[in-house]
Protein backbone atom coordinates (compact mmCIF):
# COMPACT_ATOMS: atom_id res chain seq x y z
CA UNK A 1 -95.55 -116.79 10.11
CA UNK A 2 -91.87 -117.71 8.87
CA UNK A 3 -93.07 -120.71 7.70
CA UNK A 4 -95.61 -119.21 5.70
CA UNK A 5 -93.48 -116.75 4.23
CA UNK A 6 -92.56 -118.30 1.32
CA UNK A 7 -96.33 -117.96 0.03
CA UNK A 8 -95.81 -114.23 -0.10
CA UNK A 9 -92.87 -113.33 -1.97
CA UNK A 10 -93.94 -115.24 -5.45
CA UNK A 11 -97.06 -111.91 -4.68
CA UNK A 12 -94.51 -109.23 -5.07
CA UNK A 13 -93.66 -110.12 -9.05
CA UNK A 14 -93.00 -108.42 -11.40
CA UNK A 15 -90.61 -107.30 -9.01
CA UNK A 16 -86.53 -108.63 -8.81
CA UNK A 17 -85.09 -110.52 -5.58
CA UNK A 18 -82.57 -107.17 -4.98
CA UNK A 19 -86.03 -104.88 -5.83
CA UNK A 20 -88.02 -106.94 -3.25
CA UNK A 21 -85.03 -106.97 -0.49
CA UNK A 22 -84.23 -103.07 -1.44
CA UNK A 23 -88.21 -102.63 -0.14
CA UNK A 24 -87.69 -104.89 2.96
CA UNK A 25 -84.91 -102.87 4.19
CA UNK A 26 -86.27 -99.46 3.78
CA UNK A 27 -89.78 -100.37 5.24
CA UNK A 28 -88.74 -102.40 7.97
CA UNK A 29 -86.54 -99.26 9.34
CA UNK A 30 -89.82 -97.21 8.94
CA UNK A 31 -92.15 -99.84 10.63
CA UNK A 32 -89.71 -99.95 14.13
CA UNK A 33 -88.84 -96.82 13.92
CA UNK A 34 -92.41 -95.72 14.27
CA UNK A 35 -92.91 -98.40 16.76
CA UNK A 36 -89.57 -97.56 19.12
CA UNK A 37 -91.07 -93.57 18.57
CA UNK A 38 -94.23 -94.87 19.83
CA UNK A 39 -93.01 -96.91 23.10
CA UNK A 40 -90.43 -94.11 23.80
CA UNK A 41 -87.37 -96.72 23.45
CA UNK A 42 -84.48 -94.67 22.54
CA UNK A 43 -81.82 -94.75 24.94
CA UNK A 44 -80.25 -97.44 23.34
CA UNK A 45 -79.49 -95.68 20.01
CA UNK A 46 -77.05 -92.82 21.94
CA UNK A 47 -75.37 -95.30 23.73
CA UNK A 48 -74.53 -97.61 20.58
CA UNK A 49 -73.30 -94.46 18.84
CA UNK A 50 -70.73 -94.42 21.59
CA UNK A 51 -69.39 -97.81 21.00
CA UNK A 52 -67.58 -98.03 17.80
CA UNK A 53 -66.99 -101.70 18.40
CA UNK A 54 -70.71 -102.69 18.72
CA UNK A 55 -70.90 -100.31 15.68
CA UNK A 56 -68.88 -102.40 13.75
CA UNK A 57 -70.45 -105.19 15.05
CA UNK A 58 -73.75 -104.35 13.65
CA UNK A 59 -72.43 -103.42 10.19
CA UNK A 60 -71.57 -106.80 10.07
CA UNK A 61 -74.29 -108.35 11.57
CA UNK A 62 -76.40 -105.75 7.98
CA UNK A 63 -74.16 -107.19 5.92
CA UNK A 64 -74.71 -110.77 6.76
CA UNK A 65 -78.55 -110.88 7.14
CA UNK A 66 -78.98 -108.75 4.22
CA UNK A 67 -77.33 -112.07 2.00
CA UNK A 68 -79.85 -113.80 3.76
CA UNK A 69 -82.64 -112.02 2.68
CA UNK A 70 -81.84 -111.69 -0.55
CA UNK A 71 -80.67 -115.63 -1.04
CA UNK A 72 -83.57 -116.77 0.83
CA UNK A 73 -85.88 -114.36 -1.52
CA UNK A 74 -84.27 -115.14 -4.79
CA UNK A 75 -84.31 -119.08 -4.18
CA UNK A 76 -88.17 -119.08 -3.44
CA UNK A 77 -88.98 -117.18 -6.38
CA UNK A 78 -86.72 -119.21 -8.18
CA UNK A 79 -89.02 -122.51 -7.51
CA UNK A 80 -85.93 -123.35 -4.95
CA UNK A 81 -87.64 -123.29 -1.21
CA UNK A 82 -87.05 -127.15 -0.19
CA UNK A 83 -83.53 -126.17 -0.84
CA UNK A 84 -83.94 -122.88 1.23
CA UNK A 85 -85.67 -124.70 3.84
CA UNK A 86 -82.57 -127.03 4.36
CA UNK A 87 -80.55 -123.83 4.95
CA UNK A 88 -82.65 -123.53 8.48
CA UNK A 89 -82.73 -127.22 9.09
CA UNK A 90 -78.61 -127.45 9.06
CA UNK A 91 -78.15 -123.72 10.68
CA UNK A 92 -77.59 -125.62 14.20
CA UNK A 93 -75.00 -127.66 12.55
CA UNK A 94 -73.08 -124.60 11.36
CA UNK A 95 -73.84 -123.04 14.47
CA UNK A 96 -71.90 -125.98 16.82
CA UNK A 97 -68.75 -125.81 13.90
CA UNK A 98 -68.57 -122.95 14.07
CA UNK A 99 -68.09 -122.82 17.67
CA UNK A 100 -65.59 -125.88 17.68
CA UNK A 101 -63.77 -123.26 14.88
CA UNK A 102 -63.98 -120.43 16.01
CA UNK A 103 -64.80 -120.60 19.69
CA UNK A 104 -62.45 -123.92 20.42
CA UNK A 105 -65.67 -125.17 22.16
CA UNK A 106 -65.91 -128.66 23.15
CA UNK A 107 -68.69 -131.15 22.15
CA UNK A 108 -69.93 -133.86 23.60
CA UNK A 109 -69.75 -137.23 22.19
CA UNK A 110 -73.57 -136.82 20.74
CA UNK A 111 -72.68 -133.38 19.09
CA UNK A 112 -69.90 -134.67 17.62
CA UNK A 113 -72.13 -137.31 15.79
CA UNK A 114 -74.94 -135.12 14.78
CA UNK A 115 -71.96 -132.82 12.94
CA UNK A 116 -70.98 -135.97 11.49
CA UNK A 117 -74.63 -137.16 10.34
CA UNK A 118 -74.91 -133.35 8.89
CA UNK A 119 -71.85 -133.58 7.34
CA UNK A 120 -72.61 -136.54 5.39
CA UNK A 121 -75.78 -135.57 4.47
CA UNK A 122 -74.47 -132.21 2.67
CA UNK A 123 -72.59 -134.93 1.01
CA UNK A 124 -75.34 -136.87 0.00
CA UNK A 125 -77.49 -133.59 -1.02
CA UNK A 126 -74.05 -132.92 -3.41
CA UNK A 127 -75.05 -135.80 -5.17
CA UNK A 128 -78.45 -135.38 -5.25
CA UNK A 129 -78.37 -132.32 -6.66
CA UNK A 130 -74.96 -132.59 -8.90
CA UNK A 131 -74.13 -129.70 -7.02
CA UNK A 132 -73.17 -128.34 -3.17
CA UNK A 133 -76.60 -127.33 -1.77
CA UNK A 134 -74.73 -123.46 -1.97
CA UNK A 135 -78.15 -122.07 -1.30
CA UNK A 136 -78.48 -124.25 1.66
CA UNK A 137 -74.54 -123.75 2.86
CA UNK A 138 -75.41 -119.68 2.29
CA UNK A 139 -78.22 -119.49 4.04
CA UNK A 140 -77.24 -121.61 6.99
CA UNK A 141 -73.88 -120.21 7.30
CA UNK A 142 -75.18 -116.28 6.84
CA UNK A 143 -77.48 -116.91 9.77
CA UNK A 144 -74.96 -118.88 11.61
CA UNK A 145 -72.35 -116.08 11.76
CA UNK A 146 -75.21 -113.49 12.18
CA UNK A 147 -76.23 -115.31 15.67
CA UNK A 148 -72.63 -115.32 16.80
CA UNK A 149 -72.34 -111.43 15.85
CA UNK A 150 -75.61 -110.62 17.74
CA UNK A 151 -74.07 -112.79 20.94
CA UNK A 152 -71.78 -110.22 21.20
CA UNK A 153 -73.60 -107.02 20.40
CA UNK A 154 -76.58 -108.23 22.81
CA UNK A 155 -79.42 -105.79 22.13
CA UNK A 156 -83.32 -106.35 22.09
CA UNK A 157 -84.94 -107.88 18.97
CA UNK A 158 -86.46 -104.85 17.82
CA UNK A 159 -83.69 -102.64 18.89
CA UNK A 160 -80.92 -104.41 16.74
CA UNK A 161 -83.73 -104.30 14.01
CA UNK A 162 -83.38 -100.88 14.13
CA UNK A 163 -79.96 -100.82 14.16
CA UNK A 164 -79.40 -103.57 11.38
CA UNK A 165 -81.90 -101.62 8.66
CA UNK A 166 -80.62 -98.25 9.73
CA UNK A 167 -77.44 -99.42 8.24
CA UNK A 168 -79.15 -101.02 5.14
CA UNK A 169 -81.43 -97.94 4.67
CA UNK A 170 -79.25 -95.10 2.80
CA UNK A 171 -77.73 -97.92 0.17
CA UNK A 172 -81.77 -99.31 -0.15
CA UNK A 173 -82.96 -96.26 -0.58
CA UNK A 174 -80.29 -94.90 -3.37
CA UNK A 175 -80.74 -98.30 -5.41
CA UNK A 176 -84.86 -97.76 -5.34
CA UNK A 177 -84.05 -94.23 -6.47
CA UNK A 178 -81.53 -95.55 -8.96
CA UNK A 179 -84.01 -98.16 -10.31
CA UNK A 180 -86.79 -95.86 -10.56
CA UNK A 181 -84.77 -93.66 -12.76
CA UNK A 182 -83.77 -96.17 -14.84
CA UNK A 183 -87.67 -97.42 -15.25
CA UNK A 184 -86.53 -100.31 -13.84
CA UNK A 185 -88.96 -99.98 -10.43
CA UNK A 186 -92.31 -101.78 -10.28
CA UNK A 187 -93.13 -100.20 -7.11
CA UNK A 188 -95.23 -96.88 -8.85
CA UNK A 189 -96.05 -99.20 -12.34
CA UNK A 190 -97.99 -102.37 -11.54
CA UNK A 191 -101.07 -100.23 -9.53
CA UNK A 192 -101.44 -99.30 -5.91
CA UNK A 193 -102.00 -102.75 -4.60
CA UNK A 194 -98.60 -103.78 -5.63
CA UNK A 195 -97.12 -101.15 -3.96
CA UNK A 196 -98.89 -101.80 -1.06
CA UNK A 197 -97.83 -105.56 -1.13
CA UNK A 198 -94.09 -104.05 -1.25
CA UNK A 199 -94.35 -102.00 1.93
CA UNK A 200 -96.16 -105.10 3.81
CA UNK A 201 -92.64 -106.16 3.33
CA UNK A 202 -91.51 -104.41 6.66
CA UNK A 203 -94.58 -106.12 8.33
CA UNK A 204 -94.03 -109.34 7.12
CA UNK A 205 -90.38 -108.71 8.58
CA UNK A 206 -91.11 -107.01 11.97
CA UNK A 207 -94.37 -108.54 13.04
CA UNK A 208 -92.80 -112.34 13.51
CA UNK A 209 -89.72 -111.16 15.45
CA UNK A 210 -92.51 -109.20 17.62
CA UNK A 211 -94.02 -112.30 18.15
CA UNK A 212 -90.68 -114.07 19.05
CA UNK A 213 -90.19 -111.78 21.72
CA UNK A 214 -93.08 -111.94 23.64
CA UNK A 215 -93.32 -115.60 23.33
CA UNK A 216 -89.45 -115.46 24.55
CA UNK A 217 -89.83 -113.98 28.19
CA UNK A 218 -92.84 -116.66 28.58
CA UNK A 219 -91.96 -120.03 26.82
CA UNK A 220 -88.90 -122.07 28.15
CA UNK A 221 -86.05 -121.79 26.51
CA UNK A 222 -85.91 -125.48 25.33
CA UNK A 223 -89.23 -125.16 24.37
CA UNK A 224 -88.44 -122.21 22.40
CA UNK A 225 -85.80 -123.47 20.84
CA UNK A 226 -88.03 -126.99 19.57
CA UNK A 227 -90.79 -124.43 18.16
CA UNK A 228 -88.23 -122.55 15.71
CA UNK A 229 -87.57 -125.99 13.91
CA UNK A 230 -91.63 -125.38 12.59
CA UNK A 231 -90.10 -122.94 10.28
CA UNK A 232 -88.07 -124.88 7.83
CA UNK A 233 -90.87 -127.46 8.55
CA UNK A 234 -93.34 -125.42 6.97
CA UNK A 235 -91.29 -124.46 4.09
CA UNK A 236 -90.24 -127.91 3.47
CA UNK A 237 -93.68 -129.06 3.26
CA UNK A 238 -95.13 -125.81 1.45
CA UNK A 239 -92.07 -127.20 -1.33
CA UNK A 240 -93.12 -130.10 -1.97
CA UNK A 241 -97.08 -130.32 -1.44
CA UNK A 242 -97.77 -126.20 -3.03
CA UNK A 243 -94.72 -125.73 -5.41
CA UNK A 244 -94.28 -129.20 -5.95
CA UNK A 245 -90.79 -129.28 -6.13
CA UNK A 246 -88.93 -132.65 -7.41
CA UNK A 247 -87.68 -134.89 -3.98
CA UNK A 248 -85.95 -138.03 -5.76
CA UNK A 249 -85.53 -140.00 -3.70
CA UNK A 250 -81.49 -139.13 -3.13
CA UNK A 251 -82.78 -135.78 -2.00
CA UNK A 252 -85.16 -137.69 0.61
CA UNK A 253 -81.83 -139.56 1.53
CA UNK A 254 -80.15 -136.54 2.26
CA UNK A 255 -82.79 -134.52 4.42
CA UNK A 256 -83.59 -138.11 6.65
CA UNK A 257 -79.72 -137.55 7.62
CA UNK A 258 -80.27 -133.88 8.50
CA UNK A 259 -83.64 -134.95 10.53
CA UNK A 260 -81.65 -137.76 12.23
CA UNK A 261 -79.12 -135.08 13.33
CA UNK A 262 -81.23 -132.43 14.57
CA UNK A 263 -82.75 -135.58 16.79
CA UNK A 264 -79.23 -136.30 18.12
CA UNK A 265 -78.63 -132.48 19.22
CA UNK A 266 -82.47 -132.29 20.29
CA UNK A 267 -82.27 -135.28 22.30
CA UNK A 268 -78.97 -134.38 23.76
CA UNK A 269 -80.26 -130.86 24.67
CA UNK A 270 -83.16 -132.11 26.71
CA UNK A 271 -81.01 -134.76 28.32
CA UNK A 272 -78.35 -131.82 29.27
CA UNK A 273 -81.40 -129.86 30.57
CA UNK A 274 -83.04 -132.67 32.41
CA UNK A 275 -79.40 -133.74 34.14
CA UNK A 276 -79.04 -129.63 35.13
CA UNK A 277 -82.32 -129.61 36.72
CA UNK A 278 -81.51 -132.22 38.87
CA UNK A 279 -78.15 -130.96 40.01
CA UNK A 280 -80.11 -127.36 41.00
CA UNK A 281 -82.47 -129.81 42.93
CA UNK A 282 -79.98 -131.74 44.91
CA UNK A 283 -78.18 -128.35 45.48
CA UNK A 284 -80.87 -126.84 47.12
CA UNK A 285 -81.90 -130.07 49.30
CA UNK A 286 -78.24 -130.12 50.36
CA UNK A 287 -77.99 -128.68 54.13
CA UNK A 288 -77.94 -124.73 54.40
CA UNK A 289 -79.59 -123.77 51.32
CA UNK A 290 -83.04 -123.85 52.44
CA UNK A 291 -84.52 -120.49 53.96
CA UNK A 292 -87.05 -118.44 51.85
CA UNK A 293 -84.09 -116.09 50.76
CA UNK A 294 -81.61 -118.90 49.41
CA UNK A 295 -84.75 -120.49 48.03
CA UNK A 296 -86.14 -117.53 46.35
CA UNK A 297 -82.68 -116.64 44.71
CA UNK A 298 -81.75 -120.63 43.70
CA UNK A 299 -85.72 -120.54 42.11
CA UNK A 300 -85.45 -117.35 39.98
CA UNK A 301 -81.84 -118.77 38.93
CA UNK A 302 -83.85 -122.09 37.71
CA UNK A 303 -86.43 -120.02 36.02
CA UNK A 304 -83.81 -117.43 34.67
CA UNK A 305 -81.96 -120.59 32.78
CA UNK A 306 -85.74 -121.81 31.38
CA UNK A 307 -86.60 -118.27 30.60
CA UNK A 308 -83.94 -116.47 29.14
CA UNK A 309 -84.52 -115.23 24.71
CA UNK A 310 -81.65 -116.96 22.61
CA UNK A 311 -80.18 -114.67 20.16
CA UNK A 312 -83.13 -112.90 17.89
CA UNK A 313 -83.61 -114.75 14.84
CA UNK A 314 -84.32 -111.64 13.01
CA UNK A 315 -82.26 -113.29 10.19
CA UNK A 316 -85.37 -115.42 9.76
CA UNK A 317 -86.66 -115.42 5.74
């Protein structure tokens, strides 16, 4: 469904980018709140409204994924979305600088080169283009910095959803109301199933990141994390083969270096992953760590580390 996305904003024309992410905000809020109303999942909100820190937190976290939307809206209407898809292909780039920035993590020797691969082929794309790839660098850095903000709030996909458009929601609303007065609003002109096509917006938001949840307590998180690179994938391909957007073939240079890197972190993941198993292994075949009790608890660590939902990608376009 993200990857697909891109076939359904060119629908909502007439309407502007700020028009179409105006909607999205204010019909997302009324899609979860309907659905947290009807599972009865409100505890959360109180106890956020006593943290002013993880209040703050999720201002920021508004602010940041609603440049997102509205970059990643206004580039595929634009005829941009191989750009926009190169956003999500370099967002684990950004992500690792940003923790060598910002975090002083260390990288291993692989990470390090993948950053370097990525970094060269922004420089490549520069030529390419004439330009920095700035809708690429937006989008990849908005969602990078939105991850890191969510880290540290923690809620539930649907929950920060909440939180995120609640915040968006009063400054949606007044600019719809603003438009409309100025005649400016195509939601109540262009016929019913226009307007109908705007409030899907909310759907088209919520529904995926449903998905993503379930899928998250179920799929391992390796797995998990190989399946969200199907997104930009998608786009990419939706660029070139249903837009039919130019790829010289400096631009094909470019995105082969981004591909190379994401196969350097990939491959370096699993090999982390596969190296960790086997360490939990030869822990629990080392004497006093059998037993059904140390064996249950060393097992549901294992699966917990498989198991456990990364950060909600409710950034996604």
């Amino acid at each position: 469904m993200w990857g697909l996305v891109p076939l359904f904003w060119p629908l909502l024309k007439p309407a502007g980018a700020v028009e179409i992410l105006a909607h999205r905000m204010v019909w997302s809020l009324v899609l979860v709140a309907v659905a947290l109303l009807a599972l009865r999942r409100w505890s959360w909100a109180g106890e956020l409204l006593r943290q002013p820190r993880k209040l703050g937190l999720i201002t920021v976290a508004a602010a940041v994924i609603t440049i997102n939307w509205g970059v990643y809206i206004w580039a595929v209407n634009s005829g941009q979305v191989v750009e926009a898809s190169l956003g999500y292909f370099i967002n684990p780039l950004v992500t690792i600088a940003m923790g060598v920035l910002l975090l002083k993590e260390r990288l291993r020797p692989v990470q390090w080169a993948a950053v370097g691969v990525g970094f060269a082929a922004v420089l490549v794309l520069t030529v390419g283009y004439g330009r920095p790839p700035w809708i690429s660098l937006i989008l990849a850095l908005s969602f990078a910095v939105y991850g890191l903000v969510k880290k540290k709030v923690n809620l539930g996909g649907v929950e920060s959803l909440a939180a995120e458009t609640a915040v968006q929601f009063l400054p949606a609303l007044a600019y719809l109301l603003w438009l409309s007065g100025q005649g400016g609003s195509t939601f109540a002109t262009e016929g019913p199933g226009h307007a109908a096509l705007l409030a899907a917006t909310g759907v088209v938001t919520a529904l995926p990141l449903v998905c993503f949840g379930a899928a998250a307590i179920r799929v391992p998180l390796s797995t998990l994390g190989l399946l969200q690179y199907l997104a930009p994938v998608f786009q990419f391909l939706l660029g070139i083969l249903y837009f039919h957007e130019a790829m010289p073939p400096e631009r094909w240079a470019g995105f082969a270096l981004v591909w190379l890197a994401l196969a350097l972190l990939t491959w370096d993941a699993l090999r982390t992953a596969r190296r960790s198993a086997r360490a939990l292994r030869a822990g629990l075949d080392r004497p006093g760590t059998t037993g059904p009790a140390g064996t249950g608890s060393a097992a549901r660590s294992a699966d917990g580390v498989a198991a456990e939902p990364s950060a909600s990608p409710a950034a996604k376009p």
